[in-house]
Protein backbone atom coordinates (compact mmCIF):
# COMPACT_ATOMS: atom_id res chain seq x y z
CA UNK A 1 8.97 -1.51 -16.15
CA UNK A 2 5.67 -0.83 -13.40
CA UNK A 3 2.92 0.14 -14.48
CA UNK A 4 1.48 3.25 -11.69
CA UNK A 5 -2.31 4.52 -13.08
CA UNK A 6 -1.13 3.36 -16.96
CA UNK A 7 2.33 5.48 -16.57
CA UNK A 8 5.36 3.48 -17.46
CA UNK A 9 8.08 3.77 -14.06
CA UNK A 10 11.21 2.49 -13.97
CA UNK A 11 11.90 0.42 -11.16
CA UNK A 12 15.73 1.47 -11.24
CA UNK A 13 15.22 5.15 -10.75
CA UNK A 14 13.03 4.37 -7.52
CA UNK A 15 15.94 2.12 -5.75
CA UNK A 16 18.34 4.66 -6.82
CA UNK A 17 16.25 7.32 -4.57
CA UNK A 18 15.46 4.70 -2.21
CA UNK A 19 19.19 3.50 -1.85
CA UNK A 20 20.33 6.87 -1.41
CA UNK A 21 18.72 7.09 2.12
CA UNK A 22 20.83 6.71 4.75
CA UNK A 23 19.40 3.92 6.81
CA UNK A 24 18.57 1.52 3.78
CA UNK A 25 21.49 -1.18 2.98
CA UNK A 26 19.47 -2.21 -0.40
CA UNK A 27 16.10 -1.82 -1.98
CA UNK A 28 14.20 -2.98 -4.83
CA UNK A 29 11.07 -2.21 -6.35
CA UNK A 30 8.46 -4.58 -7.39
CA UNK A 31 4.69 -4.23 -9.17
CA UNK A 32 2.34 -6.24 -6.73
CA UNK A 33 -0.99 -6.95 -7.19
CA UNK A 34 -3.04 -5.67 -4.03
CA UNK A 35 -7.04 -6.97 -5.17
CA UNK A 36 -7.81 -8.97 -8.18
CA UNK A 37 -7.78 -6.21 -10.56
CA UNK A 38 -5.88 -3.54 -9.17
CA UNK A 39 -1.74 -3.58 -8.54
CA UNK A 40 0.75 -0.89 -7.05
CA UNK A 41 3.99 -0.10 -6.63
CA UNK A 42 5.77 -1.66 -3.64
CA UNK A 43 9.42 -0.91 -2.26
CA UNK A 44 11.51 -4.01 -0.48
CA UNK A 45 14.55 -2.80 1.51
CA UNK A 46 16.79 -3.93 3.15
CA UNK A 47 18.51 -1.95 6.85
CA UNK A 48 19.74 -2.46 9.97
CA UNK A 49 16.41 -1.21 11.77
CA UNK A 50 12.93 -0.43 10.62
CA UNK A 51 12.59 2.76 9.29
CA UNK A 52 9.24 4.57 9.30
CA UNK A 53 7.17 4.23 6.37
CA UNK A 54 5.83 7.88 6.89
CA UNK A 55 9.81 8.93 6.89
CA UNK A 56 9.90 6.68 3.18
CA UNK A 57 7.00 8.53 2.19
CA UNK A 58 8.70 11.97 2.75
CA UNK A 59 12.22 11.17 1.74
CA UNK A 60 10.93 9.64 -1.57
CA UNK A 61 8.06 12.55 -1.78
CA UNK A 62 11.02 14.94 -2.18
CA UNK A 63 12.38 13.28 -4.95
CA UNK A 64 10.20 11.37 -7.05
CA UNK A 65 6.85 12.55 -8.82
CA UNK A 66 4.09 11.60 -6.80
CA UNK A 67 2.90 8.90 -9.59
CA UNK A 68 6.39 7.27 -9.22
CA UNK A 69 6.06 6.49 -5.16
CA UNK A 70 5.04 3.23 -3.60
CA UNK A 71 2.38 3.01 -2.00
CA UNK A 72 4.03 -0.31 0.23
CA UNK A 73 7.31 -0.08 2.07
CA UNK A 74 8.44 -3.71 3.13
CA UNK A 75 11.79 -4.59 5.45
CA UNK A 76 13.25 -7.28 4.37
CA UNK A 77 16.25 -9.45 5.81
CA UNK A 78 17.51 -9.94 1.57
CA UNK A 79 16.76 -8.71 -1.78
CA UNK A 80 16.65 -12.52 -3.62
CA UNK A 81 19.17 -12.08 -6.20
CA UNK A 82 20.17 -14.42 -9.39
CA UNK A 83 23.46 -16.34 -10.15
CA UNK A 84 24.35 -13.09 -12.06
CA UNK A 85 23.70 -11.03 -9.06
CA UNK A 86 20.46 -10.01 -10.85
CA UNK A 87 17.58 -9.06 -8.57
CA UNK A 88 14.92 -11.40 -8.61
CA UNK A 89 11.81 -9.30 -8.51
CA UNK A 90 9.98 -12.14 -9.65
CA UNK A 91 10.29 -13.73 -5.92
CA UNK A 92 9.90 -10.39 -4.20
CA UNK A 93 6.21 -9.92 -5.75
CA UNK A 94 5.03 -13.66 -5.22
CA UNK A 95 6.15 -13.70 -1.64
CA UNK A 96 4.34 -10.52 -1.46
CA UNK A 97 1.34 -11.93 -2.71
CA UNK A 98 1.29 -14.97 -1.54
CA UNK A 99 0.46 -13.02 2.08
CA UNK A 100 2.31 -12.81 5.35
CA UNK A 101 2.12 -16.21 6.40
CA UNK A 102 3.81 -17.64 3.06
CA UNK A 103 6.31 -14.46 2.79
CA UNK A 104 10.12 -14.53 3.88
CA UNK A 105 9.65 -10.95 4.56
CA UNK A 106 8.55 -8.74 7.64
CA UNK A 107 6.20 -6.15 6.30
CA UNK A 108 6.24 -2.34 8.37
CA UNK A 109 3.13 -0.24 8.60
């Protein structure tokens, strides 16, 4: 579970709206922390080509409540997955965090 403002979200119901968009492959999303004391909700996905983030915004807008959207969209080449095939969130949010110069992952604006 994320934590968005002290609301409990599921991170499964926001792939499922994020994987139903035509141009993303795969998605996951991840709790990052953003300052020292402050975290949000970020979305990793995986597509072809970069997608907007303000097209994101709008296609998640329509379908999520507004507490339940990330506020980061990041393109990624992989979602890091387990032996088990299970996603490895873990690796998303300290590549993340650990800034662009550390991170396997091309961030969109």
């Amino acid at each position: 579970m994320m934590n968005a403002g002290g609301v409990r979200v599921s991170p499964i119901e926001l792939e499922n709206v994020l994987n139903a968009h035509p141009a993303i492959v795969e998605s996951a999303a991840v709790e990052v922390r953003v300052k020292a004391d402050t975290t949000v909700i970020a979305a990793f996905y995986v597509s072809s080509a970069s997608v907007e983030t303000t097209e994101l915004e709008r296609f998640v807008a329509g379908r999520l409540a507004r507490y339940k959207c990330p506020r980061i969209y990041t393109r990624v080449e992989t979602i890091p997955k387990g032996a088990n095939n299970k996603l490895l969130r873990q690796v998303l949010r300290k590549s993340y965090e650990e800034g662009p110069g550390e991170a396997p992952t091309s961030r969109d604006g």
